[in-house]
C-alpha atoms as a PDB file:
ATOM      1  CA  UNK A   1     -13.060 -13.036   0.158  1.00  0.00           C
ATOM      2  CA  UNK A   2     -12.378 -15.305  -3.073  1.00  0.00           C
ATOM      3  CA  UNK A   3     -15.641 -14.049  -4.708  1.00  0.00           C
ATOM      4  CA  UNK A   4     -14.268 -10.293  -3.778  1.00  0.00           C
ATOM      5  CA  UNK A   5     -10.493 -10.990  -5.192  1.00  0.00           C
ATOM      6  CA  UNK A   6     -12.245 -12.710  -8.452  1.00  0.00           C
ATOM      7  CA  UNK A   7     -13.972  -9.238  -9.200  1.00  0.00           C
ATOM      8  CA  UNK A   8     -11.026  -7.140  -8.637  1.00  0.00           C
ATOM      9  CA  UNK A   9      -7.972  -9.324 -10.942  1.00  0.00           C
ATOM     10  CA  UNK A  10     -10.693  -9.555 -13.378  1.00  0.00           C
ATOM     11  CA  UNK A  11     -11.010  -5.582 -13.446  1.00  0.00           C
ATOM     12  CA  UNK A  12      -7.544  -5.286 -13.186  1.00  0.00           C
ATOM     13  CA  UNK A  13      -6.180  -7.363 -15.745  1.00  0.00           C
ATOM     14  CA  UNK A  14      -9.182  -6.283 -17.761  1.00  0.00           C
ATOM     15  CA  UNK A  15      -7.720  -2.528 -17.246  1.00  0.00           C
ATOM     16  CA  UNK A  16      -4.007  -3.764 -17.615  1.00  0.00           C
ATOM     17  CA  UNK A  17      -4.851  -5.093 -21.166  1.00  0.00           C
ATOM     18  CA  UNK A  18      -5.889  -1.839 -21.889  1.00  0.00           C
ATOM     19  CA  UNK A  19      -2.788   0.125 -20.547  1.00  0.00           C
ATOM     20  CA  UNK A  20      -4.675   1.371 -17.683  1.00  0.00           C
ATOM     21  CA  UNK A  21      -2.911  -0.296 -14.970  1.00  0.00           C
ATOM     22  CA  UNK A  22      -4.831   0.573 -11.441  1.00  0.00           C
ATOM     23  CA  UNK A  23      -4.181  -2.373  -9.258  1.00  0.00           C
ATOM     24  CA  UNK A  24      -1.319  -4.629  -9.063  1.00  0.00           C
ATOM     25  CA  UNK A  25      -2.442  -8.282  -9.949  1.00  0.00           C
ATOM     26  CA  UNK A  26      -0.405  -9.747  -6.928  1.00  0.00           C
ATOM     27  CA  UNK A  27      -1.683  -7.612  -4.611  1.00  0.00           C
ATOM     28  CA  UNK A  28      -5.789  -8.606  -5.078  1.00  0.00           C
ATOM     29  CA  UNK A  29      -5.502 -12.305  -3.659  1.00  0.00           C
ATOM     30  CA  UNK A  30      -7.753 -12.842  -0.636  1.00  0.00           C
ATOM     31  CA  UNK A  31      -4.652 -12.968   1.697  1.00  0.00           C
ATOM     32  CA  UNK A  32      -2.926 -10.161   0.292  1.00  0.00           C
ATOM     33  CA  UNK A  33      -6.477  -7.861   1.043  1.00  0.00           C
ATOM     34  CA  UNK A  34      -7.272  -9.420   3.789  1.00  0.00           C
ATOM     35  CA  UNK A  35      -3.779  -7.887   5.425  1.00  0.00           C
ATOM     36  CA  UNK A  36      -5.316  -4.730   4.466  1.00  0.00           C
ATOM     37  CA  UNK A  37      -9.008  -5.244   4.883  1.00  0.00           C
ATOM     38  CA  UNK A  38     -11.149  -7.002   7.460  1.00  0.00           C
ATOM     39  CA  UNK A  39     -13.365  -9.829   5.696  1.00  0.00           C
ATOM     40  CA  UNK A  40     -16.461  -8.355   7.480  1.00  0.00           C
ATOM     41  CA  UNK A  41     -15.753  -4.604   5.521  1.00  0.00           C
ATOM     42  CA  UNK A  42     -16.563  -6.469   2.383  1.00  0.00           C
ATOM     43  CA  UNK A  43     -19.545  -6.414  -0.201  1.00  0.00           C
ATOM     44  CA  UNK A  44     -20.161  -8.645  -3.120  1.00  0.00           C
ATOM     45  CA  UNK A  45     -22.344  -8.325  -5.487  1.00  0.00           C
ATOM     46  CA  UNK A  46     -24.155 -11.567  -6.672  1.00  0.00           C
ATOM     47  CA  UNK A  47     -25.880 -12.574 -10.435  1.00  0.00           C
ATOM     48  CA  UNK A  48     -26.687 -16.034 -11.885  1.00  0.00           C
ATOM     49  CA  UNK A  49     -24.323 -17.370  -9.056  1.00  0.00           C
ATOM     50  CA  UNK A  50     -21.296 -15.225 -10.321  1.00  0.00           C
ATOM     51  CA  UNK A  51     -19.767 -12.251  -8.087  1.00  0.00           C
ATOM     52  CA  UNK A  52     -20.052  -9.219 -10.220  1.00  0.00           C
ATOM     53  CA  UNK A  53     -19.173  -6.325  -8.086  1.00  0.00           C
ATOM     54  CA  UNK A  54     -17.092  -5.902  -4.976  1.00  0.00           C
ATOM     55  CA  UNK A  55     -15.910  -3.036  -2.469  1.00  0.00           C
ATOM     56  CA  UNK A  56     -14.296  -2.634   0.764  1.00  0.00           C
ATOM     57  CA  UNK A  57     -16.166  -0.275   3.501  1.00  0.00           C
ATOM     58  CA  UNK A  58     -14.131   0.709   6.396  1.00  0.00           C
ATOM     59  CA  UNK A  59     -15.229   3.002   9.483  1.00  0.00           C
ATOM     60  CA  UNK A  60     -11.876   4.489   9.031  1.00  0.00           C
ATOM     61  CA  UNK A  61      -9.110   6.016   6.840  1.00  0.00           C
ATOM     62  CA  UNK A  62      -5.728   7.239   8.658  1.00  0.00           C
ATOM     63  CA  UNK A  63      -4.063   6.758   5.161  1.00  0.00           C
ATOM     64  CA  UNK A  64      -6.300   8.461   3.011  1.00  0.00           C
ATOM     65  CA  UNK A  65      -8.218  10.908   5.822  1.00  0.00           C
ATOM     66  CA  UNK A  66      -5.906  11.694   8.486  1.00  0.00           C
ATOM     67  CA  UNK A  67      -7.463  14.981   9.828  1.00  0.00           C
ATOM     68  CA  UNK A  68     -11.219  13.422   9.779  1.00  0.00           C
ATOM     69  CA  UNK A  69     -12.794  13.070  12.933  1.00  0.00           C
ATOM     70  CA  UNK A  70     -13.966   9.252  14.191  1.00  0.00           C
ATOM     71  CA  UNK A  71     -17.378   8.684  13.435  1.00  0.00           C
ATOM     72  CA  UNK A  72     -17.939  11.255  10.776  1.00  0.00           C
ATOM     73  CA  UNK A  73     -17.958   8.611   7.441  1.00  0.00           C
ATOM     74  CA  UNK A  74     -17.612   5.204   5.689  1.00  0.00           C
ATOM     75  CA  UNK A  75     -14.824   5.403   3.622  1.00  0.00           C
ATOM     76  CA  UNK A  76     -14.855   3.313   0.167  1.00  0.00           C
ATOM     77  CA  UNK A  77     -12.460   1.648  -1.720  1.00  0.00           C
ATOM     78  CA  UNK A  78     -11.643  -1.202  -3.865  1.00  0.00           C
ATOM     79  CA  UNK A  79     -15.062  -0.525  -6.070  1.00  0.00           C
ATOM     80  CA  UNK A  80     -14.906  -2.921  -8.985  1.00  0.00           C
ATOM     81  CA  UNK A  81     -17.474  -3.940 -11.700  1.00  0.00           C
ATOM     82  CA  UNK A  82     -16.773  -7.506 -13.296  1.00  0.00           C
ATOM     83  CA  UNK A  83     -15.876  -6.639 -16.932  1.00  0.00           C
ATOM     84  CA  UNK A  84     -18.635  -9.055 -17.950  1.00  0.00           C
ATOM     85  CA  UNK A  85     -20.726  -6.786 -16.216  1.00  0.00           C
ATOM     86  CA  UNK A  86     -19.525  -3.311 -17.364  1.00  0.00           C
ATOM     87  CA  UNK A  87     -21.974  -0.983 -18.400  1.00  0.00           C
ATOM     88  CA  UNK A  88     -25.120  -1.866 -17.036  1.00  0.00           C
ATOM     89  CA  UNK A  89     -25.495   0.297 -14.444  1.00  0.00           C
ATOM     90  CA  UNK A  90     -23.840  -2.332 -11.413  1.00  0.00           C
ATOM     91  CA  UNK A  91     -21.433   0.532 -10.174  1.00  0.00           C
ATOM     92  CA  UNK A  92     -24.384   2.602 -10.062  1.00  0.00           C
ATOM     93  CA  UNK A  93     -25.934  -0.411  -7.633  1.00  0.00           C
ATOM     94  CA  UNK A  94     -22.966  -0.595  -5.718  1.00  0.00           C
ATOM     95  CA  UNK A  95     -22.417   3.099  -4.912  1.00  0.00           C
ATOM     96  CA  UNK A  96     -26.181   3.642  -3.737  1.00  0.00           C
ATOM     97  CA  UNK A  97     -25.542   0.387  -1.275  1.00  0.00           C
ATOM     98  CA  UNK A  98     -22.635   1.830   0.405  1.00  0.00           C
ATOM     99  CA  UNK A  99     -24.895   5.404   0.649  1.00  0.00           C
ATOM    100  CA  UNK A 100     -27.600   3.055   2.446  1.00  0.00           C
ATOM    101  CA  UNK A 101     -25.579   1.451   4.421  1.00  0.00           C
ATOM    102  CA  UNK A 102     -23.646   4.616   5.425  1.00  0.00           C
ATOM    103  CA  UNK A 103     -27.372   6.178   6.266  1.00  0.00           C
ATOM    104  CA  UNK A 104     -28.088   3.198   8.180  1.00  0.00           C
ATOM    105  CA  UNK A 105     -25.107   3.256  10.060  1.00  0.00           C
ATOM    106  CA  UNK A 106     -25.680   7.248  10.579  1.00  0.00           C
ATOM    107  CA  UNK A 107     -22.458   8.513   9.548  1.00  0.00           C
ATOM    108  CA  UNK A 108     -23.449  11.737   7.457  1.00  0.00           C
ATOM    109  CA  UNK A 109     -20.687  11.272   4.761  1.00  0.00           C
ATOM    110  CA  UNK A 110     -19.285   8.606   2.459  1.00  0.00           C
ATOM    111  CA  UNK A 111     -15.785   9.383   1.408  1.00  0.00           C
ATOM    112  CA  UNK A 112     -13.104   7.714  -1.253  1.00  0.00           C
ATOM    113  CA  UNK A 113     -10.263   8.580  -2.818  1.00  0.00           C
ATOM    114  CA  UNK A 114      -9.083   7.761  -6.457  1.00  0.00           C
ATOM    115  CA  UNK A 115      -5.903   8.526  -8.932  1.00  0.00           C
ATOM    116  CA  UNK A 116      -5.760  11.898  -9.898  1.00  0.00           C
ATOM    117  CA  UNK A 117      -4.847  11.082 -13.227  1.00  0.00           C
ATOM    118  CA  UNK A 118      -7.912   9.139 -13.797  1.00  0.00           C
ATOM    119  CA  UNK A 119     -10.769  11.219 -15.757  1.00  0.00           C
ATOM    120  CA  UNK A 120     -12.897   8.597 -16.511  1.00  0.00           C
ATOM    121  CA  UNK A 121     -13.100   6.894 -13.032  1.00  0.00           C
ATOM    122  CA  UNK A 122     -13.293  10.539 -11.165  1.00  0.00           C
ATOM    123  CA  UNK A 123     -16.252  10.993 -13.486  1.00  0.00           C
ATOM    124  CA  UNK A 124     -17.586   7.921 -12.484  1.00  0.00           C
ATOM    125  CA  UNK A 125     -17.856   9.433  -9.145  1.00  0.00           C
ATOM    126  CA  UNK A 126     -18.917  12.867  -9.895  1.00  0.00           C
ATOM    127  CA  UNK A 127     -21.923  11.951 -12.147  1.00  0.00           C
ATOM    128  CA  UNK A 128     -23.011   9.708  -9.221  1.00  0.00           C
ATOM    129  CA  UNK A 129     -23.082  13.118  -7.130  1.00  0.00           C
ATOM    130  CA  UNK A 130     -19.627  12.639  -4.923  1.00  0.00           C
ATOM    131  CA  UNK A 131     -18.200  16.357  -4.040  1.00  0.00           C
ATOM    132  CA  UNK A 132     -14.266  16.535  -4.796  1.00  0.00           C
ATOM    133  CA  UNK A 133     -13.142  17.977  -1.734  1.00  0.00           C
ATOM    134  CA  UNK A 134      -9.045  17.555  -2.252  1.00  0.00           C
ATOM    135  CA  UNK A 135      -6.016  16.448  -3.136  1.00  0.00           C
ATOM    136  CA  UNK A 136      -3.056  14.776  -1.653  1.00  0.00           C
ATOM    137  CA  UNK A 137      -0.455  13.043  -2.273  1.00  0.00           C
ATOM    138  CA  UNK A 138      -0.282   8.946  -0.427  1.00  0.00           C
ATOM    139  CA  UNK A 139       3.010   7.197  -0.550  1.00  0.00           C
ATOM    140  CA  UNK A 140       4.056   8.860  -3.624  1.00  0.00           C
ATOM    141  CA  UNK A 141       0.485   8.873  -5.504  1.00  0.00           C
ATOM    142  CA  UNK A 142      -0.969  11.746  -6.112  1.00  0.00           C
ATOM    143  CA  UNK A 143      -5.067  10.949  -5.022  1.00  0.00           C
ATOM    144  CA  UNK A 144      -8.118  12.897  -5.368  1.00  0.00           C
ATOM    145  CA  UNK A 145     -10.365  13.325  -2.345  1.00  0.00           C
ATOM    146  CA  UNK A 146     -13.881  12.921  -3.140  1.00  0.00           C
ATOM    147  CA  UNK A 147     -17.530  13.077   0.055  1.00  0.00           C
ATOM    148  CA  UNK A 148     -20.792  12.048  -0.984  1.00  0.00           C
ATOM    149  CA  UNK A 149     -22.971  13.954   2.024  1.00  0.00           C
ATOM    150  CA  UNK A 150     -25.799  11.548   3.381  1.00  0.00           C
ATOM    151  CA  UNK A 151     -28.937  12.926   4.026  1.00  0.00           C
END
């Protein structure tokens, strides 16, 4: 879970420094996430002994996906690339993990959501080959709704 929050207030404050604020710092410590996400739904990415990438899968999303039927995806969230590690290709690695594992684990979608008002990052997605399939609005965010279908 440390390895996990390392990757995430590095993005963030990485992004904040840039006036792209995503995630507030105080809420990526390991016991602040792990209110919100089970230690076993975590991935880390590893590299000369340093985490470099992180995400959170869960089997559900009430929040997010209320209407979606149990069973039917893996939903993604708290992707994050080291910025020491930006642009060479590690989101890339980490989206194509979380397809495997959703294959593995049969489920014939993988599913996230994202801030509307962020291009770049929606792009991210898109050019990897997710579908956007919505929009809603979550506690006063407005979120776009993207599925990546599993063959």
């Amino acid at each position: 879970m440390t390895a996990a929050s390392e990757v995430l207030t590095a993005t963030a404050a990485a992004l904040i420094a840039r006036g792209e604020d995503l995630w507030p710092l105080e809420s990526l410590t390991p016991a602040r996430l792990l209110r919100h996400y089970p230690a076993p739904d975590w991935r880390v990415a590893w590299a000369a002994g340093r985490p470099v990438g992180a995400y959170v899968l869960l089997d559900a999303d009430p929040l997010f996906w209320p209407d979606a039927p149990p069973g039917e995806a893996l939903y993604l969230h708290k992707l994050a690339v080291h910025p020491a590690f930006q642009g060479q290709g590690v989101s890339g690695w980490l989206l194509r993990q979380a397809v495997q594992e959703t294959a593995g684990r049969e489920r014939p979608f993988l599913r996230l959501d994202t801030a509307s008002a962020r291009p770049r990052l929606r792009a991210v997605y898109e050019r990897f080959g997710f579908r956007h399939v919505g929009e809603r609005v979550v506690r006063a965010w407005p979120v776009s709704l993207y599925e990546y279908p599993v063959s």
